[in-house]
PDB file of N, CA and C in Angstrom:
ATOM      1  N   UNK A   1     -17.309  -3.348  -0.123  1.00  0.00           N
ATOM      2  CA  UNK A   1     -17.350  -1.911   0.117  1.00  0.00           C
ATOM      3  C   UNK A   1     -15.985  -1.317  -0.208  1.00  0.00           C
ATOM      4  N   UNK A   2     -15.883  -0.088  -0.702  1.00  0.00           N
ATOM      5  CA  UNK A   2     -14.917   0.421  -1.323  1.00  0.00           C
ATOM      6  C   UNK A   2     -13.919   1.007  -0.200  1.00  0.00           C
ATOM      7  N   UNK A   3     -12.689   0.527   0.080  1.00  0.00           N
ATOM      8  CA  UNK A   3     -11.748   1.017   1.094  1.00  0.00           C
ATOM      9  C   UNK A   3     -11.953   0.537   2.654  1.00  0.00           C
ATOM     10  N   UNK A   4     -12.733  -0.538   2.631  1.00  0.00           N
ATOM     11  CA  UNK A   4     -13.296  -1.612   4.048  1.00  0.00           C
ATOM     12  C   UNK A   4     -12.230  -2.406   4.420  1.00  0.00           C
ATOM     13  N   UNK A   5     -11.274  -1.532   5.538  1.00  0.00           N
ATOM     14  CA  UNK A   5     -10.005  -2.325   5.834  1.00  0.00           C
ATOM     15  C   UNK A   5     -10.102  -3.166   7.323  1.00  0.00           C
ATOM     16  N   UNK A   6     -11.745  -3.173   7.123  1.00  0.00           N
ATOM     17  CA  UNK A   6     -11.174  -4.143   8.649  1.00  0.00           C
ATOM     18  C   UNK A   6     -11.535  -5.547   8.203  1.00  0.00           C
ATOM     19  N   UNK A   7     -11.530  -6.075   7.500  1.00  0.00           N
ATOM     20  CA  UNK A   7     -10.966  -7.709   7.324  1.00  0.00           C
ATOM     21  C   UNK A   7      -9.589  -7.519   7.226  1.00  0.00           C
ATOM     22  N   UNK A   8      -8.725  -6.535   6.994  1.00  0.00           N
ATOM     23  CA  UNK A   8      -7.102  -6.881   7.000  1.00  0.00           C
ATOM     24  C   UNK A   8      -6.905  -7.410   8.386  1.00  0.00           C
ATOM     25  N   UNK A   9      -5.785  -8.330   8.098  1.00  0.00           N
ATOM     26  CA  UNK A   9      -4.604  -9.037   9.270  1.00  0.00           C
ATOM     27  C   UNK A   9      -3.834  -8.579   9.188  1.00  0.00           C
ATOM     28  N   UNK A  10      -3.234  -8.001   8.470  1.00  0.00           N
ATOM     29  CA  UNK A  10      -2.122  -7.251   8.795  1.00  0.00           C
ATOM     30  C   UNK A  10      -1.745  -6.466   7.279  1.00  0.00           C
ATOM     31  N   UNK A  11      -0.503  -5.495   8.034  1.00  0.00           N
ATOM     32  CA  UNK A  11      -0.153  -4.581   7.380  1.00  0.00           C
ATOM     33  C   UNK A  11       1.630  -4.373   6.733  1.00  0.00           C
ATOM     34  N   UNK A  12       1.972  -4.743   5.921  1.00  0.00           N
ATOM     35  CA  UNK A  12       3.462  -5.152   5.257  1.00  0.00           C
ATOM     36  C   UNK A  12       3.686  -3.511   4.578  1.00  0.00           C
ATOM     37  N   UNK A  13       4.603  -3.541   4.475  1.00  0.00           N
ATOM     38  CA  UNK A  13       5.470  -2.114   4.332  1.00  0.00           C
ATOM     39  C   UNK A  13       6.881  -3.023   3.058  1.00  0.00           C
ATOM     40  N   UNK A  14       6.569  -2.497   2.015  1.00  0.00           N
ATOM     41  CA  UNK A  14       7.779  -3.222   1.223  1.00  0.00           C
ATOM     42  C   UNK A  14       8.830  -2.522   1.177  1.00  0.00           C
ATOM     43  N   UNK A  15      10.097  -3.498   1.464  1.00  0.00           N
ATOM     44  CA  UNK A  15      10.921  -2.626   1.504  1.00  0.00           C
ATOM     45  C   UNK A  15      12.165  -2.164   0.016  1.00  0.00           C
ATOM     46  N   UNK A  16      12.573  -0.892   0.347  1.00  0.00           N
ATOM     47  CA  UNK A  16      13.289  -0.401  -1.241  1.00  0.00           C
ATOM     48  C   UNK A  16      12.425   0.454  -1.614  1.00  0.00           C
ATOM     49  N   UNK A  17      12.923   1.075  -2.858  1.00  0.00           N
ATOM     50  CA  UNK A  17      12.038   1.618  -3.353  1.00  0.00           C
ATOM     51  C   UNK A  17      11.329   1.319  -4.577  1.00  0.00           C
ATOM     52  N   UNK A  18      10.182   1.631  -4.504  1.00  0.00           N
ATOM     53  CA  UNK A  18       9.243   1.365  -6.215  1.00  0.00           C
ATOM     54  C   UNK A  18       8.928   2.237  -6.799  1.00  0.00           C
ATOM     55  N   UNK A  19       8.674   1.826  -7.859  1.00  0.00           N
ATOM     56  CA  UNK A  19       7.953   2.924  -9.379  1.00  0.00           C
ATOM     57  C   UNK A  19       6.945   3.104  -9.107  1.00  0.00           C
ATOM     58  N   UNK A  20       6.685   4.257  -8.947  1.00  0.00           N
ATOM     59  CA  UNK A  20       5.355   4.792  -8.553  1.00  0.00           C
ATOM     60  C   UNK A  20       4.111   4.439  -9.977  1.00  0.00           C
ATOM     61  N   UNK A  21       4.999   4.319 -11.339  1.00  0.00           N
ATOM     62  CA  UNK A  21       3.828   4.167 -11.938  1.00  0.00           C
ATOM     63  C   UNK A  21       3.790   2.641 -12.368  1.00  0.00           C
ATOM     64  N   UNK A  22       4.418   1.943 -11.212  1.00  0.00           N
ATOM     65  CA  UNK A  22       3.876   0.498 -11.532  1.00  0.00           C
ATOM     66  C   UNK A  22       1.911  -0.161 -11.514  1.00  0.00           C
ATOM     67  N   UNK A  23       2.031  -0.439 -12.171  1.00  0.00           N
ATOM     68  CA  UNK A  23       0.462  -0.891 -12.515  1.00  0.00           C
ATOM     69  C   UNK A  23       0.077  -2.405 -11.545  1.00  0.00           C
ATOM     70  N   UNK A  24      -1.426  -2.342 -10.851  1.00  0.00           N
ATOM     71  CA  UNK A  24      -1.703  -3.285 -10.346  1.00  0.00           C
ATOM     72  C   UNK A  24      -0.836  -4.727 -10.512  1.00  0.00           C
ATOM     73  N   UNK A  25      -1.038  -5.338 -11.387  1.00  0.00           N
ATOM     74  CA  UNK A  25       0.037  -6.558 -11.788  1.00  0.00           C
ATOM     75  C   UNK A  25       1.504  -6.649 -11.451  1.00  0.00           C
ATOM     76  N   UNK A  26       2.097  -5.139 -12.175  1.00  0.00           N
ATOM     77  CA  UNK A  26       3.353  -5.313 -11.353  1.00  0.00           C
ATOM     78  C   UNK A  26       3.684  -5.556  -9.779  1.00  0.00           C
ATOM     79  N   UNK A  27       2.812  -4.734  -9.122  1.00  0.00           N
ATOM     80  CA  UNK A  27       2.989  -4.118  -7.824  1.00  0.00           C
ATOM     81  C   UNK A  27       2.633  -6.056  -6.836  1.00  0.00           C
ATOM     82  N   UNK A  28       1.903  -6.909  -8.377  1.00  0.00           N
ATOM     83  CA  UNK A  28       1.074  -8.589  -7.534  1.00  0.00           C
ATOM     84  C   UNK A  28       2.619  -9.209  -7.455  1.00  0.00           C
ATOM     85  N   UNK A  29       3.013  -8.557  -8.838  1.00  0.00           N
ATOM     86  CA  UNK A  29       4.586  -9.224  -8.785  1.00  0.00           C
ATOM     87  C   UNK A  29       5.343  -9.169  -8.108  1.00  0.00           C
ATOM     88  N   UNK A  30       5.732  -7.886  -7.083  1.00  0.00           N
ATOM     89  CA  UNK A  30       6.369  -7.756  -6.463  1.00  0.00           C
ATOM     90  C   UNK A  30       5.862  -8.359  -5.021  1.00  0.00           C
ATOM     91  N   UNK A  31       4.957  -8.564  -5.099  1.00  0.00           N
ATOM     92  CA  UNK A  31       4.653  -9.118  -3.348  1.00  0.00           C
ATOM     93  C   UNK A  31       4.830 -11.125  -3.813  1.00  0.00           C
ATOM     94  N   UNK A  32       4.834 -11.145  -5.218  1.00  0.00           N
ATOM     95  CA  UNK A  32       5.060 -12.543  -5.134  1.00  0.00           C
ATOM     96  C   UNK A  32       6.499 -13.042  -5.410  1.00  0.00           C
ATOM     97  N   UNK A  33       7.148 -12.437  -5.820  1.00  0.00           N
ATOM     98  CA  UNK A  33       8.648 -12.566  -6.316  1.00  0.00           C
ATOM     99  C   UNK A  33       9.144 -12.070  -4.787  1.00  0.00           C
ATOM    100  N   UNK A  34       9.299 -10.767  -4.214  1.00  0.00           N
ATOM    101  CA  UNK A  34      10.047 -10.893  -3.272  1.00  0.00           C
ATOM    102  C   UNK A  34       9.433 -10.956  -2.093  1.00  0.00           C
ATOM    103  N   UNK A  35       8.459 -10.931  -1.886  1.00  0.00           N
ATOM    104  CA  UNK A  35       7.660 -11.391  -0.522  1.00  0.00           C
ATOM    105  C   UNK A  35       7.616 -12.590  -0.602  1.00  0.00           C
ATOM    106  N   UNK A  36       7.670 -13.413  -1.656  1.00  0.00           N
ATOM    107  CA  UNK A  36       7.110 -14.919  -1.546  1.00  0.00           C
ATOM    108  C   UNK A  36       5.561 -14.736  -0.932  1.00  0.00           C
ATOM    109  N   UNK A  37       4.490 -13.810  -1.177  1.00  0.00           N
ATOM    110  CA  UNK A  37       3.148 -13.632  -0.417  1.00  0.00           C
ATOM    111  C   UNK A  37       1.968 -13.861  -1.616  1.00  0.00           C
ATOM    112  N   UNK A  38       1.025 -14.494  -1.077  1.00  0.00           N
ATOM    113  CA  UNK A  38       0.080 -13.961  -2.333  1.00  0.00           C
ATOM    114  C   UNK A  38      -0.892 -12.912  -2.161  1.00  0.00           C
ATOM    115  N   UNK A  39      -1.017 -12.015  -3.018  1.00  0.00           N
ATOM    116  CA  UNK A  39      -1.345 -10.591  -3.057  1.00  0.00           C
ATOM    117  C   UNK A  39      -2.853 -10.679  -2.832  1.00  0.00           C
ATOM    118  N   UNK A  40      -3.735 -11.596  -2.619  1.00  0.00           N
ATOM    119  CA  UNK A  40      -4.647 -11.846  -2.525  1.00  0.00           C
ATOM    120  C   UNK A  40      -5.395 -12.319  -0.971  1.00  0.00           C
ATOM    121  N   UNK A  41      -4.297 -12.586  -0.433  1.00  0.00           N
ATOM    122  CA  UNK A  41      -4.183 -12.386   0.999  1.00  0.00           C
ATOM    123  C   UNK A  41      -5.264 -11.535   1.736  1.00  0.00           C
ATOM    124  N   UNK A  42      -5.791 -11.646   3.366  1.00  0.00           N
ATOM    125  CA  UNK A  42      -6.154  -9.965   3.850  1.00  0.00           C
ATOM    126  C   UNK A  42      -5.170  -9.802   4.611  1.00  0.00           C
ATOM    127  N   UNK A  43      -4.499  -8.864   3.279  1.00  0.00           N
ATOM    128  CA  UNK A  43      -2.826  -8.093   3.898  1.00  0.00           C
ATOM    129  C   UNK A  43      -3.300  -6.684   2.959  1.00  0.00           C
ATOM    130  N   UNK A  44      -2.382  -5.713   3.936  1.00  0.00           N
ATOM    131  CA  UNK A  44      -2.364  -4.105   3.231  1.00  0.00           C
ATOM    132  C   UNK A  44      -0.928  -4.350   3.077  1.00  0.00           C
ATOM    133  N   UNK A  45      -0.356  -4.350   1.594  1.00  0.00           N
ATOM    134  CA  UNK A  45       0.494  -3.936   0.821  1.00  0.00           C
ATOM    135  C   UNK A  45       1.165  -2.276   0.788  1.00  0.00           C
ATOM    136  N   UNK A  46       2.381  -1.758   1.301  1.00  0.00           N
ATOM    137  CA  UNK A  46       2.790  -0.568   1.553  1.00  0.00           C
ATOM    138  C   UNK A  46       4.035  -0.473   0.555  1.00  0.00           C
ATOM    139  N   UNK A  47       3.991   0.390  -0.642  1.00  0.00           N
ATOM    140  CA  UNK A  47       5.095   0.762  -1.068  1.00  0.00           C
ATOM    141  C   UNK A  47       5.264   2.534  -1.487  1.00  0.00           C
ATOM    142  N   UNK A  48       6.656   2.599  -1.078  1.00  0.00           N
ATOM    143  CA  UNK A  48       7.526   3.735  -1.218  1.00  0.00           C
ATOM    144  C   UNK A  48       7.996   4.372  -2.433  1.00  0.00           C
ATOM    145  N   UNK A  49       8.015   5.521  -2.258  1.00  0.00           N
ATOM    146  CA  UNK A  49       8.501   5.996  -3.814  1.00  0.00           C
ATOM    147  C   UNK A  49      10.202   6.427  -3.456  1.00  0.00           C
ATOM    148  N   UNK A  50      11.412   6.619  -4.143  1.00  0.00           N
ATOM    149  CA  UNK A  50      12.301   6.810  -4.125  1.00  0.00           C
ATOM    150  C   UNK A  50      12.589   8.269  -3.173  1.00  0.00           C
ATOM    151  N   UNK A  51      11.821   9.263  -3.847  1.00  0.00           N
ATOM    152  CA  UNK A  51      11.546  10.729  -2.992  1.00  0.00           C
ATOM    153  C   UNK A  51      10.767  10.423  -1.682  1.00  0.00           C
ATOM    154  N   UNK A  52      10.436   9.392  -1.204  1.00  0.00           N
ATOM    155  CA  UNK A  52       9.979   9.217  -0.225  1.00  0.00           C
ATOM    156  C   UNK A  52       8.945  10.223   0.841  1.00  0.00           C
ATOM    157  N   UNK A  53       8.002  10.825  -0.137  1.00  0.00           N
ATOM    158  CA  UNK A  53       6.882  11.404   0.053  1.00  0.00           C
ATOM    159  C   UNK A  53       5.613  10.836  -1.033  1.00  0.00           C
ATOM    160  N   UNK A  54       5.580  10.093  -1.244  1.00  0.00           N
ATOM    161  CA  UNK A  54       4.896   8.982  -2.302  1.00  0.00           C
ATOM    162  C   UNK A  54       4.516   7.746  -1.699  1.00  0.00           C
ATOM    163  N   UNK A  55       3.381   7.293  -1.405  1.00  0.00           N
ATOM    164  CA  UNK A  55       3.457   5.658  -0.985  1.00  0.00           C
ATOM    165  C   UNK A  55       2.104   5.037  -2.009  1.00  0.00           C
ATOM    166  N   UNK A  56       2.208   3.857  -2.358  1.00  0.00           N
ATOM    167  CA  UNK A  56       0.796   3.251  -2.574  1.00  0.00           C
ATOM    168  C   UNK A  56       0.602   2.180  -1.683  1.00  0.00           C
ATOM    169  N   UNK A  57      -0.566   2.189  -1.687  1.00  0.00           N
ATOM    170  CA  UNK A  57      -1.037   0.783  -0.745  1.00  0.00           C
ATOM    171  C   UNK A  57      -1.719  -0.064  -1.769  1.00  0.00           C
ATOM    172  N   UNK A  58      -2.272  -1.427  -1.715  1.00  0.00           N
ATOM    173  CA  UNK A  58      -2.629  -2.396  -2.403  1.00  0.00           C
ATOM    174  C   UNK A  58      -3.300  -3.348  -1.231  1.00  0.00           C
ATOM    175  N   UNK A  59      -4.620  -3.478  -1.824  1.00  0.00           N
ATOM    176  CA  UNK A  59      -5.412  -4.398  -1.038  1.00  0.00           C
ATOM    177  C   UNK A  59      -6.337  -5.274  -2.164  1.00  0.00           C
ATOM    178  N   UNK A  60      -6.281  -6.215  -1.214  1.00  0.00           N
ATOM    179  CA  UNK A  60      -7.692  -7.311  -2.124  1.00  0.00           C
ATOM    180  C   UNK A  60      -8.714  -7.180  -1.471  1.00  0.00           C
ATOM    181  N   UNK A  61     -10.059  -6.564  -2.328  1.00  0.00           N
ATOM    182  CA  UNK A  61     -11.445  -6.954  -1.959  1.00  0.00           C
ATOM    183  C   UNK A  61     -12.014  -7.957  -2.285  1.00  0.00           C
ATOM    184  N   UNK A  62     -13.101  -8.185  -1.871  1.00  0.00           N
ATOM    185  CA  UNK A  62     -14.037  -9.389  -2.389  1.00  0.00           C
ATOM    186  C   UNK A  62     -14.167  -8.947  -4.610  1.00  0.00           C
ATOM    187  N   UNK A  63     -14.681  -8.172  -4.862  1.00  0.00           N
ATOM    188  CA  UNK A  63     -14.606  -8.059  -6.021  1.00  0.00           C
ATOM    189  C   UNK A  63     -13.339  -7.404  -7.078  1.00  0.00           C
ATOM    190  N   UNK A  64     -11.957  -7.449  -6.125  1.00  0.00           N
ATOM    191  CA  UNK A  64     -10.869  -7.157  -6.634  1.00  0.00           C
ATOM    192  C   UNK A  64     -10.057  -6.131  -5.914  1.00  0.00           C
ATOM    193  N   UNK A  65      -9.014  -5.536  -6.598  1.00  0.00           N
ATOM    194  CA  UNK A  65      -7.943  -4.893  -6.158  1.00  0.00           C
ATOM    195  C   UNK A  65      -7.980  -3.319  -5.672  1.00  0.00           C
ATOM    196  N   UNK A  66      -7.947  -3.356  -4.627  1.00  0.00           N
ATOM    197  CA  UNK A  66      -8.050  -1.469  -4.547  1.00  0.00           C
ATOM    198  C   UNK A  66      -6.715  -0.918  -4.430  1.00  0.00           C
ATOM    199  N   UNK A  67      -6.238   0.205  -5.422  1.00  0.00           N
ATOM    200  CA  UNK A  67      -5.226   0.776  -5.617  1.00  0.00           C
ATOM    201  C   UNK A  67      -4.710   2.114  -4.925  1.00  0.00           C
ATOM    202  N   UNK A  68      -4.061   2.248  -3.859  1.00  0.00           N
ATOM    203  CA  UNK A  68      -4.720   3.651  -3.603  1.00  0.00           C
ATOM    204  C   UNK A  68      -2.834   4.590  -3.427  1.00  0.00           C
ATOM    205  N   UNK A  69      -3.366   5.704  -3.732  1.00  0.00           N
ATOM    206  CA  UNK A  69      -1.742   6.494  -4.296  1.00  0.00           C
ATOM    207  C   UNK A  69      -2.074   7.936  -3.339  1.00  0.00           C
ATOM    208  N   UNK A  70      -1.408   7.971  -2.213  1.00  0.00           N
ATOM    209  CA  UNK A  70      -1.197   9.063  -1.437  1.00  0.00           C
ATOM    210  C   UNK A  70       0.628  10.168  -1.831  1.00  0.00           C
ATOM    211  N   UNK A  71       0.341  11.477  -1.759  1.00  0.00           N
ATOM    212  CA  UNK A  71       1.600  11.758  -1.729  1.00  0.00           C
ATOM    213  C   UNK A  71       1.829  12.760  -0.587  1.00  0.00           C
ATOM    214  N   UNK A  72       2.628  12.695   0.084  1.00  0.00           N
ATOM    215  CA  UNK A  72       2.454  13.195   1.746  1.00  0.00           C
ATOM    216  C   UNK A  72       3.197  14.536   1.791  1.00  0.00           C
ATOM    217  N   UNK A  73       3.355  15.016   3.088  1.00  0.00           N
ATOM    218  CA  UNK A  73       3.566  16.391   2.429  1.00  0.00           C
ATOM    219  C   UNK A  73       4.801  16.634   3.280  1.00  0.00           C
ATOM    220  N   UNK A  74       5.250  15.291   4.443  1.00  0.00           N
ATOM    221  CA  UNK A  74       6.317  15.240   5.415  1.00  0.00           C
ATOM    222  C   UNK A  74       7.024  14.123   4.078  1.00  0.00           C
ATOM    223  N   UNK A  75       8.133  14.756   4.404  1.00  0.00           N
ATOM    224  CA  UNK A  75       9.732  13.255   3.599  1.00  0.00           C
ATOM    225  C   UNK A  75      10.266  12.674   4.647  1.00  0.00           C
ATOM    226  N   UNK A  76      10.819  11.740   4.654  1.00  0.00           N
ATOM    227  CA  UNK A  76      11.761  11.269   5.560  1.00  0.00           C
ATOM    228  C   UNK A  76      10.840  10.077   6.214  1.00  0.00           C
ATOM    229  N   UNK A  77      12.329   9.689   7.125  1.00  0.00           N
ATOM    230  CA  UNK A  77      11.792   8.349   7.567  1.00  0.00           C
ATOM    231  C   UNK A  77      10.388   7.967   8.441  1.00  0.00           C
ATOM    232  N   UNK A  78       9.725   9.114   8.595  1.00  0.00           N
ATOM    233  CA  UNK A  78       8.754   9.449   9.598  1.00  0.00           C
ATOM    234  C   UNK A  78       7.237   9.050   8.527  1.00  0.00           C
ATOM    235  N   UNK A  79       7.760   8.587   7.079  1.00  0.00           N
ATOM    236  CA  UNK A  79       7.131   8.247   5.990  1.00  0.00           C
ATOM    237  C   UNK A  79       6.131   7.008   6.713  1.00  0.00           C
ATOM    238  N   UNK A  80       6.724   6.387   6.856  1.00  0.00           N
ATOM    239  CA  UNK A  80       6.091   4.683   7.424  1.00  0.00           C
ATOM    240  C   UNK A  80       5.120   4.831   8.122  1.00  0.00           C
ATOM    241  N   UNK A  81       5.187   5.425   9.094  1.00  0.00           N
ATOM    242  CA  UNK A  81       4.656   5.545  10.731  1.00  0.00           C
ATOM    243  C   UNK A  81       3.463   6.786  10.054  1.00  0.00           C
ATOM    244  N   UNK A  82       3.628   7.949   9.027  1.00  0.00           N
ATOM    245  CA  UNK A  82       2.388   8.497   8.868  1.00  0.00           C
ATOM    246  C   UNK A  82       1.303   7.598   7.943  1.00  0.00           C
ATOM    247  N   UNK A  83       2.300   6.699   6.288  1.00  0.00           N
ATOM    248  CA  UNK A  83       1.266   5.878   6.021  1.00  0.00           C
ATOM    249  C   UNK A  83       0.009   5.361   6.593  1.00  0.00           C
ATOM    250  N   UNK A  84       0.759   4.561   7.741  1.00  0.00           N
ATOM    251  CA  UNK A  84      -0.321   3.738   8.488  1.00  0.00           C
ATOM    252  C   UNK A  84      -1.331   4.628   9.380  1.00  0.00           C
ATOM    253  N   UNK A  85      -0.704   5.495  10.030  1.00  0.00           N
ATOM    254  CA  UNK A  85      -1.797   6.293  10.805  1.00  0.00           C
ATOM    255  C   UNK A  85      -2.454   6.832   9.904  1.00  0.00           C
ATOM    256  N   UNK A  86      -2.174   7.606   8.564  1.00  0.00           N
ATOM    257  CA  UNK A  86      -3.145   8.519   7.827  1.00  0.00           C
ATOM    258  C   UNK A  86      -3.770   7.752   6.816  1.00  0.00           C
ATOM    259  N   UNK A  87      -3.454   6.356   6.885  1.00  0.00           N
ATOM    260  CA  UNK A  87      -4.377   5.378   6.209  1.00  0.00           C
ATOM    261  C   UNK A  87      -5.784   5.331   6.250  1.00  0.00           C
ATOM    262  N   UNK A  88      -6.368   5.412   7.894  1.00  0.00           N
ATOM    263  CA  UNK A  88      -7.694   4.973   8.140  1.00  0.00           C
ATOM    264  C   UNK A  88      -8.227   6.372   7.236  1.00  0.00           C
ATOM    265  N   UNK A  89      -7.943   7.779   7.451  1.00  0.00           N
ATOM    266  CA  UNK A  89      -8.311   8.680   7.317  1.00  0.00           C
ATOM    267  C   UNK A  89      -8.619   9.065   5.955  1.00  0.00           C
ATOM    268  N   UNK A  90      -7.771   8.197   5.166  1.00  0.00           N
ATOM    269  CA  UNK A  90      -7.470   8.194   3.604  1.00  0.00           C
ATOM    270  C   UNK A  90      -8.407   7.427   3.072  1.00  0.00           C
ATOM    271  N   UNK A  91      -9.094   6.564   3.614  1.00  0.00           N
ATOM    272  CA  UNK A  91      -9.637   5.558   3.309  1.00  0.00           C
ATOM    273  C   UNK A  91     -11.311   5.882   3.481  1.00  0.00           C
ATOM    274  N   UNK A  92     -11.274   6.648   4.644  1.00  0.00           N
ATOM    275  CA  UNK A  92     -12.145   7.370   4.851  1.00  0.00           C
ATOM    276  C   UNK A  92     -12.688   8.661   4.228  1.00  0.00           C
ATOM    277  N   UNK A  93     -11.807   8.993   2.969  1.00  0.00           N
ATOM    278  CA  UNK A  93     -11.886  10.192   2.213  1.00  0.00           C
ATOM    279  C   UNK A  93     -11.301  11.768   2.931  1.00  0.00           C
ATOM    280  N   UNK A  94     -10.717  11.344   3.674  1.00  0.00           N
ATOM    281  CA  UNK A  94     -10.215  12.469   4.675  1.00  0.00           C
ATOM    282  C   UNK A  94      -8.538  12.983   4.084  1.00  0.00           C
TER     283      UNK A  94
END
């Protein structure tokens, strides 16, 4: 099912910032190069954009990768803490 986050175990927040127009593969790279994780995991993948009103998340489904690109409308460090709460809602088409 498309955006079905309750098989996740957990939820990782990468830290630094990323290229927002990194493409699926890159984004596997980065959870395997500096997470040492495999992206295939049930983990929700959290990355930041430099302007820090930008995040993508990255999840594995049963039939592959869901990509999903929010851009928020608060900046600042308060970034993290809305990801995750406005996740379910996002996911939910909200």
């Amino acid at each position: 099912m498309l955006g079905d986050i309750s098989s996740l175990e957990k939820i990782y927040i990468v830290c630094g910032y990323t290229d927002m127009r990194k493409s699926v593969d890159d984004l596997c790279s980065i959870i395997e190069d500096q997470l040492k994780m495999d992206p295939i995991s049930s983990a929700l993948f959290l990355f930041c954009a430099r302007r820090q009103d930008r995040i993508r998340a990255l999840f594995h489904e049963s039939d592959g990768f869901l990509l999903i690109y929010k851009r928020l409308s608060v900046r600042g460090i308060s970034m993290a803490k809305e990801a995750v709460r406005g996740l379910g809602s996002l996911l939910e088409g909200g």
